[in-house]
PDB file of N, CA and C in Angstrom:
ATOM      1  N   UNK A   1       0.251   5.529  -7.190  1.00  0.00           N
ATOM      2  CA  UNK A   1      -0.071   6.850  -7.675  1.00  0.00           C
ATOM      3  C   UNK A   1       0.357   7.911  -6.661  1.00  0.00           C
ATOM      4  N   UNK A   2       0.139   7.684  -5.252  1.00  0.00           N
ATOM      5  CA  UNK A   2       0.524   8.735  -4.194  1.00  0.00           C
ATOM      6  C   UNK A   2       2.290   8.414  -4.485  1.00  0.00           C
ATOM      7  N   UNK A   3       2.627   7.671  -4.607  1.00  0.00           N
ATOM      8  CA  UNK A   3       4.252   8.128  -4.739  1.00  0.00           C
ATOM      9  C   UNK A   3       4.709   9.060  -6.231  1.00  0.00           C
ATOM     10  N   UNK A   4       3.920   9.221  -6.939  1.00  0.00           N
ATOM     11  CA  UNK A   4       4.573   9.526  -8.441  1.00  0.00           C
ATOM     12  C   UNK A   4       4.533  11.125  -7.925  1.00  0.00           C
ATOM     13  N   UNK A   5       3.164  11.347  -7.022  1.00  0.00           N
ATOM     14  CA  UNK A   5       3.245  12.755  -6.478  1.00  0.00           C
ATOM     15  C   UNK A   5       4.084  13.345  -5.946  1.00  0.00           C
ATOM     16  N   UNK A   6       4.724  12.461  -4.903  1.00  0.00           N
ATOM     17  CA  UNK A   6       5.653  12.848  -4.240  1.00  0.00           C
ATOM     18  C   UNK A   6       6.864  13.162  -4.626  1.00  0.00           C
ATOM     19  N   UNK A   7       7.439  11.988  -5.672  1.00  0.00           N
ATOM     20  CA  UNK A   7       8.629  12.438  -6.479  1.00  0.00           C
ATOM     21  C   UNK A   7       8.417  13.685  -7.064  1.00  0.00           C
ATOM     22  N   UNK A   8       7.484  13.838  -7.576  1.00  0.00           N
ATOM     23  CA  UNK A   8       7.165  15.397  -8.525  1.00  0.00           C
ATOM     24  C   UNK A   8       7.621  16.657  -7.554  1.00  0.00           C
ATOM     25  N   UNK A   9       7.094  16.497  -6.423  1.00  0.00           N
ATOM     26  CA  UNK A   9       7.266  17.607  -5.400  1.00  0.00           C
ATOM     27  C   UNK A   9       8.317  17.291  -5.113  1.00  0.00           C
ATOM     28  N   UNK A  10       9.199  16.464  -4.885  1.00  0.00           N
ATOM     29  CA  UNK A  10      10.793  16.717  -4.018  1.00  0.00           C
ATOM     30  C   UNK A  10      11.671  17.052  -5.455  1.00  0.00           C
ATOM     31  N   UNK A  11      11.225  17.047  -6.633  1.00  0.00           N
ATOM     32  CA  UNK A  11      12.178  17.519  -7.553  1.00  0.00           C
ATOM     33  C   UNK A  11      12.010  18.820  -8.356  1.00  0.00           C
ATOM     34  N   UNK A  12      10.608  19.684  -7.597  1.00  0.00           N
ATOM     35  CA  UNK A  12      10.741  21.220  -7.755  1.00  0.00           C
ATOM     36  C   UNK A  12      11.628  22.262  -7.224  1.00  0.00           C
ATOM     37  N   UNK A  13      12.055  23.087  -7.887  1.00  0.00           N
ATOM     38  CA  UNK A  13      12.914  24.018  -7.362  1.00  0.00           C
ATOM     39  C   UNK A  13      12.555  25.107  -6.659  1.00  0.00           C
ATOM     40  N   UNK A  14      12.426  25.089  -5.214  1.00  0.00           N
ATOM     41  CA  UNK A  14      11.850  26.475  -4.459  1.00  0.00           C
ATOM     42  C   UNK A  14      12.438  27.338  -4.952  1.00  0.00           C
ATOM     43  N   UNK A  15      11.588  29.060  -4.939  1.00  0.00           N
ATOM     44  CA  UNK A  15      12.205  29.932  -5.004  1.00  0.00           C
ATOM     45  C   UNK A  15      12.588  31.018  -3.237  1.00  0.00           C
ATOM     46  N   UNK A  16      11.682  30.637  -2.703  1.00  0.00           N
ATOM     47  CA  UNK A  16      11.420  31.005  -1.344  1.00  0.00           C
ATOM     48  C   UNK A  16      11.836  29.899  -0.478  1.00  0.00           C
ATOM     49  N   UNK A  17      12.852  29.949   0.045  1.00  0.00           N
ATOM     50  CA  UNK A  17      13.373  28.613   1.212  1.00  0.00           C
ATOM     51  C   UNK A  17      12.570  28.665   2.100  1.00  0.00           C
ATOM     52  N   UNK A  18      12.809  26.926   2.389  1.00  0.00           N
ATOM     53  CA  UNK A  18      11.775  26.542   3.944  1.00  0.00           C
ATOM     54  C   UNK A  18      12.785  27.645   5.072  1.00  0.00           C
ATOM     55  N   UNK A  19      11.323  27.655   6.145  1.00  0.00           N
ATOM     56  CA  UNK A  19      12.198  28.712   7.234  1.00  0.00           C
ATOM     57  C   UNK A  19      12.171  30.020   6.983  1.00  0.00           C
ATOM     58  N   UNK A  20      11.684  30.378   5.606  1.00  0.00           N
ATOM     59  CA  UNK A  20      12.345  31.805   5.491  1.00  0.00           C
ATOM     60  C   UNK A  20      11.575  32.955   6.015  1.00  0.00           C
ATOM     61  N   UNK A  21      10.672  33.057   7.080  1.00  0.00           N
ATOM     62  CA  UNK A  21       9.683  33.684   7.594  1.00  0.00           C
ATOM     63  C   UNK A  21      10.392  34.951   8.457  1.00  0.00           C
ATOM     64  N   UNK A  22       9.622  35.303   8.673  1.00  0.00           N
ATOM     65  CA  UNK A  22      10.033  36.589  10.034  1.00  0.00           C
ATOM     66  C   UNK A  22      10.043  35.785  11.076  1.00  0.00           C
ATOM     67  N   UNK A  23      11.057  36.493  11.801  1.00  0.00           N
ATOM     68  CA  UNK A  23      11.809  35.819  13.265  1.00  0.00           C
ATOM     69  C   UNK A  23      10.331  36.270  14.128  1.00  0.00           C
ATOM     70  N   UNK A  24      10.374  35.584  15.377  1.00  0.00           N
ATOM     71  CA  UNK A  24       9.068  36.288  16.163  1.00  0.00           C
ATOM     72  C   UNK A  24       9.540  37.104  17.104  1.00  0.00           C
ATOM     73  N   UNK A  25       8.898  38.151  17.279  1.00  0.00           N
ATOM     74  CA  UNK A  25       9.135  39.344  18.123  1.00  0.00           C
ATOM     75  C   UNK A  25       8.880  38.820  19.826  1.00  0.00           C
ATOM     76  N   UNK A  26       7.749  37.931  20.071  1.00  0.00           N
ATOM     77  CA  UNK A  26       6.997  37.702  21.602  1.00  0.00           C
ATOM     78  C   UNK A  26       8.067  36.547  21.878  1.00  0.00           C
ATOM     79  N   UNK A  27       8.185  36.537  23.230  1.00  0.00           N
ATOM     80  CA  UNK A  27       8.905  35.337  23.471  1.00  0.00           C
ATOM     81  C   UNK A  27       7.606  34.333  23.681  1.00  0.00           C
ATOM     82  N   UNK A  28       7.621  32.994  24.059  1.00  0.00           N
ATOM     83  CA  UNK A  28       6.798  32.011  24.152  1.00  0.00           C
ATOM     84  C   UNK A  28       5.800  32.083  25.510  1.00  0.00           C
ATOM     85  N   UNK A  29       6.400  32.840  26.268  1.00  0.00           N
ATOM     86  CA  UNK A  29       5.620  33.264  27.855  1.00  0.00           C
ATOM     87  C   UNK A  29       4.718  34.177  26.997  1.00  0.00           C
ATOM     88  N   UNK A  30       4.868  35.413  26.030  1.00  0.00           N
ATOM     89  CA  UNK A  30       3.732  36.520  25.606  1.00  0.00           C
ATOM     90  C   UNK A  30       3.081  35.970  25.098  1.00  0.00           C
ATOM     91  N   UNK A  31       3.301  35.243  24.043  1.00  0.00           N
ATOM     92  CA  UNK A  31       2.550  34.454  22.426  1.00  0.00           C
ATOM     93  C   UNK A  31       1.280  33.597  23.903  1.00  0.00           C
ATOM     94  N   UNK A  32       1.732  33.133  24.883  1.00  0.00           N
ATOM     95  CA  UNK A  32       0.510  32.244  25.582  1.00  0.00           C
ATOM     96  C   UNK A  32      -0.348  33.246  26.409  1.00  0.00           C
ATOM     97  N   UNK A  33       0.299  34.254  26.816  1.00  0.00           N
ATOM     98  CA  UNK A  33      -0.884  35.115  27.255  1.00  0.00           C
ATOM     99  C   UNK A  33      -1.430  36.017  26.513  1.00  0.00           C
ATOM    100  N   UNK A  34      -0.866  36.377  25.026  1.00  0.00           N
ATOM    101  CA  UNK A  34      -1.768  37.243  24.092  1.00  0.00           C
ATOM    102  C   UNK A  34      -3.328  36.244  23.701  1.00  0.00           C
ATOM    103  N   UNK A  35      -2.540  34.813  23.571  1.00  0.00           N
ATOM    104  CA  UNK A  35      -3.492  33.835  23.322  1.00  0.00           C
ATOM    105  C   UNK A  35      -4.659  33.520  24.043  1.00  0.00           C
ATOM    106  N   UNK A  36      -4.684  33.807  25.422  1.00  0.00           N
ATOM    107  CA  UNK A  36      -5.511  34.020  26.457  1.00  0.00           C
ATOM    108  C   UNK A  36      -6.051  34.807  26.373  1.00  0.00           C
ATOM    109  N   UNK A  37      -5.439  35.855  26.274  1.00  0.00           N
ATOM    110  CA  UNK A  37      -6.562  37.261  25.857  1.00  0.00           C
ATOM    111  C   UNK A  37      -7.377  37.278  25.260  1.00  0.00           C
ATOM    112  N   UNK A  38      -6.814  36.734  24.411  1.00  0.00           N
ATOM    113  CA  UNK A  38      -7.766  36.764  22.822  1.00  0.00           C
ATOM    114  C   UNK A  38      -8.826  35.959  23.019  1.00  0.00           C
ATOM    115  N   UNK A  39      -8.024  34.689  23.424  1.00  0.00           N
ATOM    116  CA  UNK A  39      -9.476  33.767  23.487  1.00  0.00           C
ATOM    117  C   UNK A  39     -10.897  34.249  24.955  1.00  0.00           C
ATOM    118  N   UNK A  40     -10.326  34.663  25.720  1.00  0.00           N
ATOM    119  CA  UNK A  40     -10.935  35.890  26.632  1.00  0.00           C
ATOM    120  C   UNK A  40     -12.435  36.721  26.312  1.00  0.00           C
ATOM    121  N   UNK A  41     -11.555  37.346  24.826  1.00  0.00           N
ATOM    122  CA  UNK A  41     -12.068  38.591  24.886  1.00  0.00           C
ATOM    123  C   UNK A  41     -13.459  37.667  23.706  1.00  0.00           C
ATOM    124  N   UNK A  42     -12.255  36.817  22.997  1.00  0.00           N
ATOM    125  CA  UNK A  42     -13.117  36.289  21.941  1.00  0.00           C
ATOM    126  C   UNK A  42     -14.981  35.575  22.145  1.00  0.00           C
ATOM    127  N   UNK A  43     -14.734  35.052  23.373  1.00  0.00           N
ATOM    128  CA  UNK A  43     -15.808  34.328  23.718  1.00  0.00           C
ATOM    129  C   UNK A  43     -16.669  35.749  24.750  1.00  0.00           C
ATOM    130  N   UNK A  44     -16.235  36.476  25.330  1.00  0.00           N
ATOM    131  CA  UNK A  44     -16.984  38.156  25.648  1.00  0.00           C
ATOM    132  C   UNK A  44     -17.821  38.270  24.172  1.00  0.00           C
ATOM    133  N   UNK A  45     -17.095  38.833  23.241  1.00  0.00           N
ATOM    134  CA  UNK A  45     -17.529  39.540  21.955  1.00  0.00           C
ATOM    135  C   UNK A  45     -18.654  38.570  21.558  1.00  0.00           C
ATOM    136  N   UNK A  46     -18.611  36.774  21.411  1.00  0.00           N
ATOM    137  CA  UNK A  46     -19.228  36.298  20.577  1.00  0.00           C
ATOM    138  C   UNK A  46     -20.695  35.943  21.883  1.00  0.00           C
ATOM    139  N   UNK A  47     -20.813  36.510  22.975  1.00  0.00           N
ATOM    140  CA  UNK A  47     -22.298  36.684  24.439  1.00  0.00           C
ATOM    141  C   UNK A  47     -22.359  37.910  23.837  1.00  0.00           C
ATOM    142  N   UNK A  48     -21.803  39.213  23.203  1.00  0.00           N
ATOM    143  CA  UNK A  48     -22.275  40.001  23.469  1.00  0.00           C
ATOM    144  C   UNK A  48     -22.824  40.277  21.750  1.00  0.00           C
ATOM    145  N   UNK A  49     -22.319  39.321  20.575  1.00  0.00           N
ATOM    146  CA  UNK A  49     -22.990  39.045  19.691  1.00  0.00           C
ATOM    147  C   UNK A  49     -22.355  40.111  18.286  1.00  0.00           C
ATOM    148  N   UNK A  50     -21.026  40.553  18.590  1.00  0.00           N
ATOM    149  CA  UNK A  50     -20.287  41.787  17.961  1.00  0.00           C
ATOM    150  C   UNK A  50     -19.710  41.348  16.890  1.00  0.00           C
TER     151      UNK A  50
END
């Protein structure tokens, strides 16, 4: 039964291609320190109960 699924899905026709996303603006050094931040600020906000 899990294979009959699978055939079903590899023989739909996307209309939106894989990949087709927005390019990323941060290089991989920013994306890890925005991530820091966040998680930073995130665990501040959730002691101070906001």
């Amino acid at each position: 039964m899990n294979n009959k699924g699978g055939t079903l899905e590899s023989k739909k026709i996307r209309i939106i291609g894989g990949g087709g996303g927005r390019k990323s603006k941060l290089s991989i050094k920013e994306q890890i320190i925005l991530t820091l931040v966040y998680l930073r600020h995130l665990t501040t906000f959730q002691l101070v109960c906001i």
